[in-house]
Protein backbone atom coordinates (compact mmCIF):
# COMPACT_ATOMS: atom_id res chain seq x y z
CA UNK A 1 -170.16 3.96 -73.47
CA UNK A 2 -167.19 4.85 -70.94
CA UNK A 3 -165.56 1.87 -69.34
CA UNK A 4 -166.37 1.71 -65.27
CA UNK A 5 -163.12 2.66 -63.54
CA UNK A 6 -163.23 -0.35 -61.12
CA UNK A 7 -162.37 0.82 -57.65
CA UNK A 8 -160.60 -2.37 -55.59
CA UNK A 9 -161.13 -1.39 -51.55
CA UNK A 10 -157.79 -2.82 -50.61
CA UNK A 11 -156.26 -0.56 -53.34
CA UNK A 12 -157.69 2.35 -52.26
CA UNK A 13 -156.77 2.02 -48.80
CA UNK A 14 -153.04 1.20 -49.85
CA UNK A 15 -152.79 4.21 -51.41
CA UNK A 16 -154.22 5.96 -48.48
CA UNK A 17 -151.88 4.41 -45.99
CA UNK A 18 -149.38 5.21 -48.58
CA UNK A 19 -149.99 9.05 -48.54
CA UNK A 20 -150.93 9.26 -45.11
CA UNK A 21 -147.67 7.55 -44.11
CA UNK A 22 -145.61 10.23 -46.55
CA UNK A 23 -147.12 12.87 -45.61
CA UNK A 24 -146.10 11.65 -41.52
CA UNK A 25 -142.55 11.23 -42.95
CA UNK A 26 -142.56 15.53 -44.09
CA UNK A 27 -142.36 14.62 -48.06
CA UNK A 28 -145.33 15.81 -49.53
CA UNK A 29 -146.81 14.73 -52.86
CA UNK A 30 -146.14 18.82 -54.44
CA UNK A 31 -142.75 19.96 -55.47
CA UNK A 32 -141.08 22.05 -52.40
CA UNK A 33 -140.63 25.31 -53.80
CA UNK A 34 -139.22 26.89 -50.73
CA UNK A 35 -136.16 25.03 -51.15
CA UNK A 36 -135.86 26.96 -54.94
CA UNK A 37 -136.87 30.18 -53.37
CA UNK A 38 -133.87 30.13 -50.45
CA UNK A 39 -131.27 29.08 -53.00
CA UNK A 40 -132.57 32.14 -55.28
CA UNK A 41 -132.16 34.73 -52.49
CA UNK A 42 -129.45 33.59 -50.92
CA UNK A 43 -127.89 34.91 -54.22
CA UNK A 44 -126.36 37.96 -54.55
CA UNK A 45 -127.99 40.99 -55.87
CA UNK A 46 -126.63 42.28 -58.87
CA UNK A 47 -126.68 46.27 -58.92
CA UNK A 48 -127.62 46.94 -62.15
CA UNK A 49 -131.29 45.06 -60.89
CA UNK A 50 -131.29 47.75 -58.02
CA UNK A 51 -130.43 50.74 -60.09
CA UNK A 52 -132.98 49.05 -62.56
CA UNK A 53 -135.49 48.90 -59.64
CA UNK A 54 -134.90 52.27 -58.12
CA UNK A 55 -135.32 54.42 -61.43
CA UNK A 56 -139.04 55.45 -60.00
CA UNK A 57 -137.55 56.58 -56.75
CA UNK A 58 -137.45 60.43 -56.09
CA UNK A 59 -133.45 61.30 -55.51
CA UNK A 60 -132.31 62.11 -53.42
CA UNK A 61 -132.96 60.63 -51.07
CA UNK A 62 -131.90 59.30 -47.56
CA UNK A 63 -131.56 54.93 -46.81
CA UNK A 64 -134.55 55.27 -44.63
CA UNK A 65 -136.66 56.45 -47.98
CA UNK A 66 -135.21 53.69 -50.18
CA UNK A 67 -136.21 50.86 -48.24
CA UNK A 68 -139.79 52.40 -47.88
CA UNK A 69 -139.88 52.76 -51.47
CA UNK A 70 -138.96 48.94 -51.58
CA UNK A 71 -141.05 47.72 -49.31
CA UNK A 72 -143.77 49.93 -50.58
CA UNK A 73 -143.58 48.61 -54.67
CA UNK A 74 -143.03 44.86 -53.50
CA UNK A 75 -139.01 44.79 -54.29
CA UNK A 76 -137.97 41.41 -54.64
CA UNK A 77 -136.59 40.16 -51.67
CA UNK A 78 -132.87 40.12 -52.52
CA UNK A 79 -132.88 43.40 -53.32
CA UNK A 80 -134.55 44.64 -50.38
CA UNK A 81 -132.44 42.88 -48.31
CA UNK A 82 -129.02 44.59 -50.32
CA UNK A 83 -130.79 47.70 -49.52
CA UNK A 84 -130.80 46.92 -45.71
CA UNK A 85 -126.83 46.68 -45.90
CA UNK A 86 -126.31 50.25 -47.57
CA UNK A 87 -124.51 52.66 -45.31
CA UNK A 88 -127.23 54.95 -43.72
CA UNK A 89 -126.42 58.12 -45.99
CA UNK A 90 -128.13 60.63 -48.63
CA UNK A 91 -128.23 58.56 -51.87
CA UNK A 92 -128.52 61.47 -55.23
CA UNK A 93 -129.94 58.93 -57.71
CA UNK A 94 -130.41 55.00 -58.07
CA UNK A 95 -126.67 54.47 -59.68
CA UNK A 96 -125.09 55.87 -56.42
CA UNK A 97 -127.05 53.93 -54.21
CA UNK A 98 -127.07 50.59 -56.25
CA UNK A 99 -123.18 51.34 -55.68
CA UNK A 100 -123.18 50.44 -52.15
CA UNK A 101 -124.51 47.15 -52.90
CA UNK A 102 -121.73 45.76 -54.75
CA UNK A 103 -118.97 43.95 -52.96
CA UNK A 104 -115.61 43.08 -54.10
CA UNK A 105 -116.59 39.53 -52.71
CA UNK A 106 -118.75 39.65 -55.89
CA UNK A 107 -115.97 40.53 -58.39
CA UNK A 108 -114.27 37.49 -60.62
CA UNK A 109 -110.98 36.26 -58.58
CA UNK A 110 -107.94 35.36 -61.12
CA UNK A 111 -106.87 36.74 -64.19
CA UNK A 112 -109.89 38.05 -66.49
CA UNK A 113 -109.59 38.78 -70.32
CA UNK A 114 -106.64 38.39 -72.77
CA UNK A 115 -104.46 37.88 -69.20
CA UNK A 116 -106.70 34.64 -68.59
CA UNK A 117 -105.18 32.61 -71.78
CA UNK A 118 -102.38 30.14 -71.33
CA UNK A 119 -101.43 30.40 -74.65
């Protein structure tokens, strides 16, 4: 035989209160996953996923038709959103349009490979 779980009123209105007053103070009991999903796309897109992604678009094809092909198979939000920033031009096949979403911005600063030793 189970042991009775022994409700006390006052503790079950404490934790009430407590809730209810968290809740009233915007922090909430479940993890905030929104904050993990703006860090994640405010992240730059790495081309290789949008070449990746645009493999079963039909090339060529013009900016217009790439971002309905996005939108249409569900791309992931950070590369939809690269997409949006390509020039407005006839794309011939995923490479040359995944292109046009790299940025030198993106590119290592300061000496990379043998050059980067202070040896």
């Amino acid at each position: 035989m189970e042991p009775k779980a022994h409700k006390s009123p006052l503790l079950t209105e404490l934790l009430e209160y407590s809730f209810v007053s968290f809740k009233l103070r915007g922090f909430s009991i479940y993890p905030d996953l929104s904050a993990d999903r703006e860090v994640s796309m405010s992240k730059k897109v790495n081309p290789i996923d949008v070449e990746q992604f645009l493999e079963k678009t039909n090339f060529p094809a013009q900016k217009n038709d790439i971002i309905t092909f996005a939108k249409n198979d569900h791309a992931p939000e950070p590369i939809l959103a690269a997409l949006q920033n390509i020039p407005d031009r006839q794309y011939s096949n995923p490479q040359d349009a995944a292109k046009e979403t790299f940025s030198a911005e993106d590119e290592p600063q300061g000496p990379m490979g043998i050059d980067s030793c202070e040896d």
